[in-house]
PDB file of N, CA and C in Angstrom:
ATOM      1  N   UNK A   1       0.842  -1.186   0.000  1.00  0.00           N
ATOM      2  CA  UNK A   1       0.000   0.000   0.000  1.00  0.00           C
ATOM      3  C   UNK A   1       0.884   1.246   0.000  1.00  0.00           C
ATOM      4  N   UNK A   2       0.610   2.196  -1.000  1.00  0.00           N
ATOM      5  CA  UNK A   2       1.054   3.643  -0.947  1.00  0.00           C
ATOM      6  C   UNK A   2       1.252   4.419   0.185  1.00  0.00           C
ATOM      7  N   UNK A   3       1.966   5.078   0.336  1.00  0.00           N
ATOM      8  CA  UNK A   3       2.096   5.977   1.765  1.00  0.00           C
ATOM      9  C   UNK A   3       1.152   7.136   1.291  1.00  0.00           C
ATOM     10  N   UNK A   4       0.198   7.231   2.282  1.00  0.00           N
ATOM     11  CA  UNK A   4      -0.678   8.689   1.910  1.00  0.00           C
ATOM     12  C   UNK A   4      -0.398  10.066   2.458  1.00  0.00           C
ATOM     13  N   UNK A   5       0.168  10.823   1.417  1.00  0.00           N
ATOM     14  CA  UNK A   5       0.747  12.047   1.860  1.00  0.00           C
ATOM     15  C   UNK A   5      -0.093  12.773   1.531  1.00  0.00           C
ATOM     16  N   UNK A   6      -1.382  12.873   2.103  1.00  0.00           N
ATOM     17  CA  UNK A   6      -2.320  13.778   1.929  1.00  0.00           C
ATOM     18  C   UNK A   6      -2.515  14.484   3.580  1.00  0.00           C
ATOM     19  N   UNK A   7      -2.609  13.025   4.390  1.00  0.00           N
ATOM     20  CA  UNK A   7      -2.270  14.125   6.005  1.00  0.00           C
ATOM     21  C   UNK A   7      -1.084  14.789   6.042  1.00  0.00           C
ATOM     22  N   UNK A   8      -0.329  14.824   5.559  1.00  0.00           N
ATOM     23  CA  UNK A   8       1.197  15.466   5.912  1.00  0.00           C
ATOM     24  C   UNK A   8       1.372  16.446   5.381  1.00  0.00           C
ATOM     25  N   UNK A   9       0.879  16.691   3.858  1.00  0.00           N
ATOM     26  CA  UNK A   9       0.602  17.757   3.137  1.00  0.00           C
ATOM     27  C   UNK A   9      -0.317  19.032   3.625  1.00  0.00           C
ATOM     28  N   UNK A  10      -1.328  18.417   3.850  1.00  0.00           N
ATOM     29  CA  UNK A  10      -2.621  19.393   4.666  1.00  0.00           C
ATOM     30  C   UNK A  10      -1.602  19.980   6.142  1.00  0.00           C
ATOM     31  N   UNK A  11      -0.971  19.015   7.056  1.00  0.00           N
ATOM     32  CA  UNK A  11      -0.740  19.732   8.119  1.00  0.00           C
ATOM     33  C   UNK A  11       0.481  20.930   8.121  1.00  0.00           C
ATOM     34  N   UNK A  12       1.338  20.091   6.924  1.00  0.00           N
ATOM     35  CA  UNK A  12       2.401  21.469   6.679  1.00  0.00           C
ATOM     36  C   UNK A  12       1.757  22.898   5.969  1.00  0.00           C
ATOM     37  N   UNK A  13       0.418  23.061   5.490  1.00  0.00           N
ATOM     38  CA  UNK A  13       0.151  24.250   4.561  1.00  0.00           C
ATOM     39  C   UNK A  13      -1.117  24.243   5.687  1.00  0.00           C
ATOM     40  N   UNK A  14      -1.351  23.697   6.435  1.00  0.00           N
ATOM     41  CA  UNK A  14      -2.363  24.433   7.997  1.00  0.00           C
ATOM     42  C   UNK A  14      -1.790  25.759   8.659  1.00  0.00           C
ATOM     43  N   UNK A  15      -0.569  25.545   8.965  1.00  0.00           N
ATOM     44  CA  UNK A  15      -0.031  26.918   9.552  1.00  0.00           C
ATOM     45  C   UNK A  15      -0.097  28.421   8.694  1.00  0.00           C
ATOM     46  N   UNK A  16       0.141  28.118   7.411  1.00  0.00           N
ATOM     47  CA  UNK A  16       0.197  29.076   6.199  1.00  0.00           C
ATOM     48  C   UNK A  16      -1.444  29.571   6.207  1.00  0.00           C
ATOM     49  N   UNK A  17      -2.280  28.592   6.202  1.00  0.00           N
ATOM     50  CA  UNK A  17      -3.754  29.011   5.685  1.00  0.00           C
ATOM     51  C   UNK A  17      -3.785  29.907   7.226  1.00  0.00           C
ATOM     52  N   UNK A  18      -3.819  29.385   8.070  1.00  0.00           N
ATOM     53  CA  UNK A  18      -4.257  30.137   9.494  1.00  0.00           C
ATOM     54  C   UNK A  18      -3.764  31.380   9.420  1.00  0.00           C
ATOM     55  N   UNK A  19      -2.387  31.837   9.528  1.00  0.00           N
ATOM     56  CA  UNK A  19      -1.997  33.020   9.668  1.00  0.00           C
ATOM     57  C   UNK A  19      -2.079  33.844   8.362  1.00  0.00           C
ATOM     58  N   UNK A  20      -2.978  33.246   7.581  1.00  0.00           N
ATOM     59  CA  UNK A  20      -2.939  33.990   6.438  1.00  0.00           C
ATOM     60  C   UNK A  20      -3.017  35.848   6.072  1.00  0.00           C
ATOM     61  N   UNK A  21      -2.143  36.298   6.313  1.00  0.00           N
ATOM     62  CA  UNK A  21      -1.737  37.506   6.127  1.00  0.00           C
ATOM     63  C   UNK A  21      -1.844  38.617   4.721  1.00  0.00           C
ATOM     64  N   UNK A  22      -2.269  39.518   4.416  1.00  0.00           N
ATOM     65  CA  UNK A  22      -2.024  40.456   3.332  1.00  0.00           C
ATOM     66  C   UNK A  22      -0.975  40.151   2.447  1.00  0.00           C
ATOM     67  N   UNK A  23       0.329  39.895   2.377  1.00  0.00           N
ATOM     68  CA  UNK A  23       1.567  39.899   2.182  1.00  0.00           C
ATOM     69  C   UNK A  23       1.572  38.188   1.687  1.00  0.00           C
ATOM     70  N   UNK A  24       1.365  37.084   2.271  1.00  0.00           N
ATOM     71  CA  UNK A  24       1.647  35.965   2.427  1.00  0.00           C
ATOM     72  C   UNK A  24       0.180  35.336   1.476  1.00  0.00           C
ATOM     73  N   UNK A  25      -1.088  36.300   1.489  1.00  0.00           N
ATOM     74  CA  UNK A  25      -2.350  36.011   0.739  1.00  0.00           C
ATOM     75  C   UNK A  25      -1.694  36.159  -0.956  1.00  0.00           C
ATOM     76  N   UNK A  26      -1.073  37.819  -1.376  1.00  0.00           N
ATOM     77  CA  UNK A  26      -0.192  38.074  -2.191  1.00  0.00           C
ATOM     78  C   UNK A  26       0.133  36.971  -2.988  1.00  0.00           C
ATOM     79  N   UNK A  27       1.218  36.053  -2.349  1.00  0.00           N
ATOM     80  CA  UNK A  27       2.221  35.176  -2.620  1.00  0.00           C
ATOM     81  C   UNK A  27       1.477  34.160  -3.284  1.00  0.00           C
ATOM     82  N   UNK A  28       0.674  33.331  -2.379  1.00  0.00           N
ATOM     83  CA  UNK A  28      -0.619  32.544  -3.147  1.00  0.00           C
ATOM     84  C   UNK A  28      -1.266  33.013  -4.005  1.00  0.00           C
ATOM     85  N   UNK A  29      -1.533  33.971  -4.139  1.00  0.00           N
ATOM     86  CA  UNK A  29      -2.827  34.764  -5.234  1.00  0.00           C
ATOM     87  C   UNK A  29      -2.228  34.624  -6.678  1.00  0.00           C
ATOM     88  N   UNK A  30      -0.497  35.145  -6.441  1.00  0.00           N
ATOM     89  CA  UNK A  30       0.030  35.201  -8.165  1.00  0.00           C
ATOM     90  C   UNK A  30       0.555  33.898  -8.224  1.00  0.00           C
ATOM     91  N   UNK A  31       0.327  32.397  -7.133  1.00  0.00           N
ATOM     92  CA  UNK A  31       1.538  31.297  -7.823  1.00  0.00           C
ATOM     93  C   UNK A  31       1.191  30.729  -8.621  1.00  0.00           C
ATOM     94  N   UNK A  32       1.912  30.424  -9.376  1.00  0.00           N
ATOM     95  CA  UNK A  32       1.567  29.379 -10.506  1.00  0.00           C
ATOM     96  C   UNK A  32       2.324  28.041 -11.122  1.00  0.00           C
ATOM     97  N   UNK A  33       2.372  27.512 -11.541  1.00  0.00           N
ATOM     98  CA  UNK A  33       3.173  26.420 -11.893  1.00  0.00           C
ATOM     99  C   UNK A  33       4.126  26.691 -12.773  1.00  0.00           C
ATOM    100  N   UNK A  34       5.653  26.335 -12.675  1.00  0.00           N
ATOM    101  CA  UNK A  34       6.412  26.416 -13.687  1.00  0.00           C
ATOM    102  C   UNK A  34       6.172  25.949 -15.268  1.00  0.00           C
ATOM    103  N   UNK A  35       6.739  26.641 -16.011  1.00  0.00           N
ATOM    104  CA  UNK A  35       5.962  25.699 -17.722  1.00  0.00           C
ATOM    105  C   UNK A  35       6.457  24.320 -17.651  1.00  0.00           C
ATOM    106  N   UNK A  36       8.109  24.392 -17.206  1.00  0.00           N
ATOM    107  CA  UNK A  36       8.277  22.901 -16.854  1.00  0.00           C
ATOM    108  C   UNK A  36       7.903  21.298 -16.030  1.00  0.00           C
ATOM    109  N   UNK A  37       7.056  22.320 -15.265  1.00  0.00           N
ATOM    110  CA  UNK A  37       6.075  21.271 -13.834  1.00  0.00           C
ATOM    111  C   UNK A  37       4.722  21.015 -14.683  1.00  0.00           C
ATOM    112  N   UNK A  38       4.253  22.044 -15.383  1.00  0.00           N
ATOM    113  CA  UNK A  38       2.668  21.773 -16.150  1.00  0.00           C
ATOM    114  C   UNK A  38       3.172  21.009 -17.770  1.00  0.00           C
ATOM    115  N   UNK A  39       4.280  20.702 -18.018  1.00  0.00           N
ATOM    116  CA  UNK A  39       4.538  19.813 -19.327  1.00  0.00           C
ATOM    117  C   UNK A  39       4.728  18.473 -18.051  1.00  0.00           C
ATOM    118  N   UNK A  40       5.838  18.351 -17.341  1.00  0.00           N
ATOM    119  CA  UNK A  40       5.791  16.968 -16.764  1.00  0.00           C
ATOM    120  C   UNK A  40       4.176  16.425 -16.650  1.00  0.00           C
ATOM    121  N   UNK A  41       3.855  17.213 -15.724  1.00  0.00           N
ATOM    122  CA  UNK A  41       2.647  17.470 -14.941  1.00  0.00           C
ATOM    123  C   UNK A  41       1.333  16.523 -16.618  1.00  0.00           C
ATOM    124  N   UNK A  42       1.351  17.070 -17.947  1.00  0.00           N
ATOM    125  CA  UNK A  42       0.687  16.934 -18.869  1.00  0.00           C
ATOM    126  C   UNK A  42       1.141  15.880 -19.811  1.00  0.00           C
ATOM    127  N   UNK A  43       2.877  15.024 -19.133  1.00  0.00           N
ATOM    128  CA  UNK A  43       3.238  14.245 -19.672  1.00  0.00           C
ATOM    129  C   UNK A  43       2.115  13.009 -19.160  1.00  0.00           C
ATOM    130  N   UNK A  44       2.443  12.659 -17.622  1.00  0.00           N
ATOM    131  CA  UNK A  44       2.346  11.815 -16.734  1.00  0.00           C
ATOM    132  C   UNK A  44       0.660  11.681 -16.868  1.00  0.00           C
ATOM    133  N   UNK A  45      -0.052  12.679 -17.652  1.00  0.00           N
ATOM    134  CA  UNK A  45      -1.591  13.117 -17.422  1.00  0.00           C
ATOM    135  C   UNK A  45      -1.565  12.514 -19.255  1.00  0.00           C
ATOM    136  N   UNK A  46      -0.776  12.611 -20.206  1.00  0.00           N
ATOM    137  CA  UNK A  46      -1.145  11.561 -21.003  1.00  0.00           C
ATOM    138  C   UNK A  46      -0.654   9.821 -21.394  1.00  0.00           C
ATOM    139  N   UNK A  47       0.299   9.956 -20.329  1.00  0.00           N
ATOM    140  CA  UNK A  47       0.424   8.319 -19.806  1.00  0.00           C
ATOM    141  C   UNK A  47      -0.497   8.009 -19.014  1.00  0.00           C
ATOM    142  N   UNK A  48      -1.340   8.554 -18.245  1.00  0.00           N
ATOM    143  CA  UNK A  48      -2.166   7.784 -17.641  1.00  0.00           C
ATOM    144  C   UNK A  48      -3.019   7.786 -18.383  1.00  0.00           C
ATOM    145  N   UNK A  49      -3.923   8.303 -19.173  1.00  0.00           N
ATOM    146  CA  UNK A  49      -4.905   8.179 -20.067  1.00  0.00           C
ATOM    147  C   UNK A  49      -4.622   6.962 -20.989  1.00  0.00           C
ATOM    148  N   UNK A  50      -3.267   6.797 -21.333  1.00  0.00           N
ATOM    149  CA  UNK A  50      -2.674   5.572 -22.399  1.00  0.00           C
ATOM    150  C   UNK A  50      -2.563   4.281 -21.266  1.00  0.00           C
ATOM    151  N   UNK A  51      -2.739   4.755 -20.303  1.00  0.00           N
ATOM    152  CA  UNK A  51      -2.320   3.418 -19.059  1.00  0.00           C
ATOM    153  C   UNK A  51      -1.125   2.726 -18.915  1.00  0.00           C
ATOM    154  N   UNK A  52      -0.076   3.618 -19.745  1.00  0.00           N
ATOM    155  CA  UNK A  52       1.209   3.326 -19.647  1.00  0.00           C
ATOM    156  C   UNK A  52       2.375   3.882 -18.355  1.00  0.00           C
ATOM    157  N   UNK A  53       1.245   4.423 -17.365  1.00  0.00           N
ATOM    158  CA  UNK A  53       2.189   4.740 -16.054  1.00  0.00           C
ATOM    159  C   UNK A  53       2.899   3.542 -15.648  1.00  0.00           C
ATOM    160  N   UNK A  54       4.169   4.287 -15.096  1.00  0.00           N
ATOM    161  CA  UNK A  54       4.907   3.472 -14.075  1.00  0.00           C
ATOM    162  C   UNK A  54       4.392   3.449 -12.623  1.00  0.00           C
ATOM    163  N   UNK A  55       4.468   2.555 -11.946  1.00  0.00           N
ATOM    164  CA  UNK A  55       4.562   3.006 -10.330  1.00  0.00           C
ATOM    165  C   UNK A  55       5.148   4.173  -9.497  1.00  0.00           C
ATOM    166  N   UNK A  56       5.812   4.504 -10.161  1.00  0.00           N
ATOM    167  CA  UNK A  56       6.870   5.557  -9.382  1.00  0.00           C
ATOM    168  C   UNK A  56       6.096   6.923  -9.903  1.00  0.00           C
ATOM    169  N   UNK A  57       5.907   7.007 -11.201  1.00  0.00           N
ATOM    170  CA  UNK A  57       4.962   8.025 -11.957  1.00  0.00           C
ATOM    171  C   UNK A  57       3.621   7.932 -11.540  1.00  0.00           C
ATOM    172  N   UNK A  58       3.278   6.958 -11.360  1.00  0.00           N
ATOM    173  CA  UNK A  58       1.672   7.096 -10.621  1.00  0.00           C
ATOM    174  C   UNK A  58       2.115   8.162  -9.424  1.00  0.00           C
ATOM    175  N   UNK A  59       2.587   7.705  -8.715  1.00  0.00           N
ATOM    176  CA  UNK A  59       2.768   8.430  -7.371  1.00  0.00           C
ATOM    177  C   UNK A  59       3.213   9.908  -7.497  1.00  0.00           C
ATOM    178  N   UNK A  60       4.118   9.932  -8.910  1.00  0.00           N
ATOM    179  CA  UNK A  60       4.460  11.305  -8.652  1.00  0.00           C
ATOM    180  C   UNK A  60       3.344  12.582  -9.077  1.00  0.00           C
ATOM    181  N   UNK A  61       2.367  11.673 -10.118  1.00  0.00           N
ATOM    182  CA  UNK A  61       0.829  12.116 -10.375  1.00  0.00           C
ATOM    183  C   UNK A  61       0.418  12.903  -9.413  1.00  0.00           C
ATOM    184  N   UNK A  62      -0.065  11.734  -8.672  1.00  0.00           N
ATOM    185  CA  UNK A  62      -0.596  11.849  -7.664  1.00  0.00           C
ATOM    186  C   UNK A  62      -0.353  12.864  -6.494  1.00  0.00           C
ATOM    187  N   UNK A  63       0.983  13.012  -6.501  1.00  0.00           N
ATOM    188  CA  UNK A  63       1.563  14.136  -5.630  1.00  0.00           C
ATOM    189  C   UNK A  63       1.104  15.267  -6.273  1.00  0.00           C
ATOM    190  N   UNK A  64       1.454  15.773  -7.619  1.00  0.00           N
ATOM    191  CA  UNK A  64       1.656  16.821  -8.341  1.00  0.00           C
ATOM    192  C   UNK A  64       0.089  17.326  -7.786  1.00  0.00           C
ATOM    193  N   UNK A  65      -1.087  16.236  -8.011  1.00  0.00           N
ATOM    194  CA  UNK A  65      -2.511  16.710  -8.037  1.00  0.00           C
ATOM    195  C   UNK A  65      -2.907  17.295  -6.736  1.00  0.00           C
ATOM    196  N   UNK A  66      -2.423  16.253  -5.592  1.00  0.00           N
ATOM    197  CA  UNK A  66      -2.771  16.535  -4.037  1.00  0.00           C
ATOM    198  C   UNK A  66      -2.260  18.059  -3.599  1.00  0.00           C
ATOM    199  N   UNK A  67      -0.806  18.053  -3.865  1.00  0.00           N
ATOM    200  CA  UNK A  67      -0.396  19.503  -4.103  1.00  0.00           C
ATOM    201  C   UNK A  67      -0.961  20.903  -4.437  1.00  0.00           C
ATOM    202  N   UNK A  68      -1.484  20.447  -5.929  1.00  0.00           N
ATOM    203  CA  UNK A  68      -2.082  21.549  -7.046  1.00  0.00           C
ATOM    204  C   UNK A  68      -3.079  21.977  -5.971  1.00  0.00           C
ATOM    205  N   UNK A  69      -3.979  20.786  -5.852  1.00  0.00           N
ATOM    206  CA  UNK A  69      -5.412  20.979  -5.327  1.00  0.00           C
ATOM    207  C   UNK A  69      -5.102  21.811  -4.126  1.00  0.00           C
ATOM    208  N   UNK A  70      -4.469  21.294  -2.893  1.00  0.00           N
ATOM    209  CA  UNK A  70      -4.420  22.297  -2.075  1.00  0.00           C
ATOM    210  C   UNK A  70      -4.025  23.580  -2.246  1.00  0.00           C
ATOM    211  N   UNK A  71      -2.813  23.364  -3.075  1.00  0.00           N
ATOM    212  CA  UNK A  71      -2.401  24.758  -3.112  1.00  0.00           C
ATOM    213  C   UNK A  71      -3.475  25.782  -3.788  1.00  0.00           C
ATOM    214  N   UNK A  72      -4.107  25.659  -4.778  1.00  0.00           N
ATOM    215  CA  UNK A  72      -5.248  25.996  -5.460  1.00  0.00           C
ATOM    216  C   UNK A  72      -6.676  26.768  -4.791  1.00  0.00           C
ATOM    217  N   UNK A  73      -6.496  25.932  -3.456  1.00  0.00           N
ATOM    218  CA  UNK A  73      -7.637  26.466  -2.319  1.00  0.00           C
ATOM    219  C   UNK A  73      -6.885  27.310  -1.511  1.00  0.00           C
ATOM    220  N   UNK A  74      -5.506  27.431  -1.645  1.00  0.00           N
ATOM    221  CA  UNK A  74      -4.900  28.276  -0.681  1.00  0.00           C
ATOM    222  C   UNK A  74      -5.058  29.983  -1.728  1.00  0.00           C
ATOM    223  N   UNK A  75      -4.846  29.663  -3.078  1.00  0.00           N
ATOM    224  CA  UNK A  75      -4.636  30.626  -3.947  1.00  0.00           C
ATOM    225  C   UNK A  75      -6.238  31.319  -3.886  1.00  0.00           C
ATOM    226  N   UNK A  76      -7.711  30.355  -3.695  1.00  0.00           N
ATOM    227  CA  UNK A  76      -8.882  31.051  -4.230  1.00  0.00           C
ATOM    228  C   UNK A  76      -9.084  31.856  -2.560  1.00  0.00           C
ATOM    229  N   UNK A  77      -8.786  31.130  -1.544  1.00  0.00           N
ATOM    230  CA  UNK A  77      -8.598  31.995  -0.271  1.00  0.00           C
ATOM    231  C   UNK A  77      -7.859  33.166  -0.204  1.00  0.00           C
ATOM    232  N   UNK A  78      -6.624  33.020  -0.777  1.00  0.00           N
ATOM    233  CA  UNK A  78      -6.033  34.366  -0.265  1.00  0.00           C
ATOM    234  C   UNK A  78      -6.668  35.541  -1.602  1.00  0.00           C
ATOM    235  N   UNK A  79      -6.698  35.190  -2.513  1.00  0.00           N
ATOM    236  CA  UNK A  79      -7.679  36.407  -3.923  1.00  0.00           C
ATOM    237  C   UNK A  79      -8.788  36.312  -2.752  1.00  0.00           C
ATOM    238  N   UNK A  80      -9.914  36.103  -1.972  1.00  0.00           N
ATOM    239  CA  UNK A  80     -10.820  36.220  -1.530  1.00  0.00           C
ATOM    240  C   UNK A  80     -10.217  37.230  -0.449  1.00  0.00           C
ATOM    241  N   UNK A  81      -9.685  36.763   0.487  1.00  0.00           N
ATOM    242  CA  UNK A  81      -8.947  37.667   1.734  1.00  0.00           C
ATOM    243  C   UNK A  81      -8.724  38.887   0.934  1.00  0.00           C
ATOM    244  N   UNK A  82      -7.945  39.169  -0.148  1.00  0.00           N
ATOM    245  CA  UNK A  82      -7.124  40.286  -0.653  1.00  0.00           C
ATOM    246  C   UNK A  82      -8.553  41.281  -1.348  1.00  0.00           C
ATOM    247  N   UNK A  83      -9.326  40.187  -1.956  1.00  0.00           N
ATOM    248  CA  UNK A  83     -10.626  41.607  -2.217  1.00  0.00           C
ATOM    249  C   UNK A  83     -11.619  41.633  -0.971  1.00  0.00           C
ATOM    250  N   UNK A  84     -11.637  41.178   0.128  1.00  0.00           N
ATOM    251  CA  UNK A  84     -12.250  41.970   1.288  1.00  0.00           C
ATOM    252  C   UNK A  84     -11.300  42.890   1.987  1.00  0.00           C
ATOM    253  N   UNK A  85      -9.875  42.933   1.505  1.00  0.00           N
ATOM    254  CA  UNK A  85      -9.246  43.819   2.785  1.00  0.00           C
ATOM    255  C   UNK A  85      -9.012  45.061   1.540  1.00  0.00           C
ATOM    256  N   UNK A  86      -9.545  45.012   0.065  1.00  0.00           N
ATOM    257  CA  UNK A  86      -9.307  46.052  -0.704  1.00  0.00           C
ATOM    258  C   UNK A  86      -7.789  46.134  -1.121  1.00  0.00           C
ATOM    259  N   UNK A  87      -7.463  44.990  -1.246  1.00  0.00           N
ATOM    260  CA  UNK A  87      -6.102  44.767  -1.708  1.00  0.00           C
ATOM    261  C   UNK A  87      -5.920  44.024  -3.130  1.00  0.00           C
ATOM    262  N   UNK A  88      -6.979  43.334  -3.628  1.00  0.00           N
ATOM    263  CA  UNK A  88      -7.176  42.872  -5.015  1.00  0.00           C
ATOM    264  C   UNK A  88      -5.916  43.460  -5.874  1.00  0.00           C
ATOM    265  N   UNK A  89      -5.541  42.201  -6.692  1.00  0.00           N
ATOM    266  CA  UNK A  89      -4.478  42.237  -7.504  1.00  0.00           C
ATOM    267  C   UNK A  89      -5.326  42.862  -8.897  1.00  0.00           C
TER     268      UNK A  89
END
């Protein structure tokens, strides 16, 4: 069985969401993925569609997504924080 790094993930980006700050909302609001992380990222996303993943590539999928996703809710939180404090990018 896979090691699930979905609790470990959530508890390291818990501290970040809590103190979420003006400055630190910012940071999340503009991140984005390198062009080089969204080609891997779109390699591994058309090997799995072909069902030609590896094991090791499944997992790294899988990371890339658990990641995205959180980080993604950290990014629509802090654009939310930043247009109630009148700070909108």
């Amino acid at each position: 069985m896979a090691f699930d790094v979905a609790p470990l993930v959530d508890e390291l980006l818990a501290p970040l969401e809590r103190k979420l700050s003006p400055e630190i909302a910012r940071l999340f609001a503009d991140w984005e993925l390198s062009p080089e992380t969204e080609a891997r990222m779109d390699d591994l996303g058309d090997k799995a569609n072909d069902g030609k993943l590896t094991s090791e590539e499944d997992a790294e999928l899988r990371a890339f997504i658990l990641l995205c996703e959180r980080l993604s809710i950290l990014k629509l939180k802090s654009e939310l924080l930043l247009r109630q404090s009148g700070s909108a990018a």
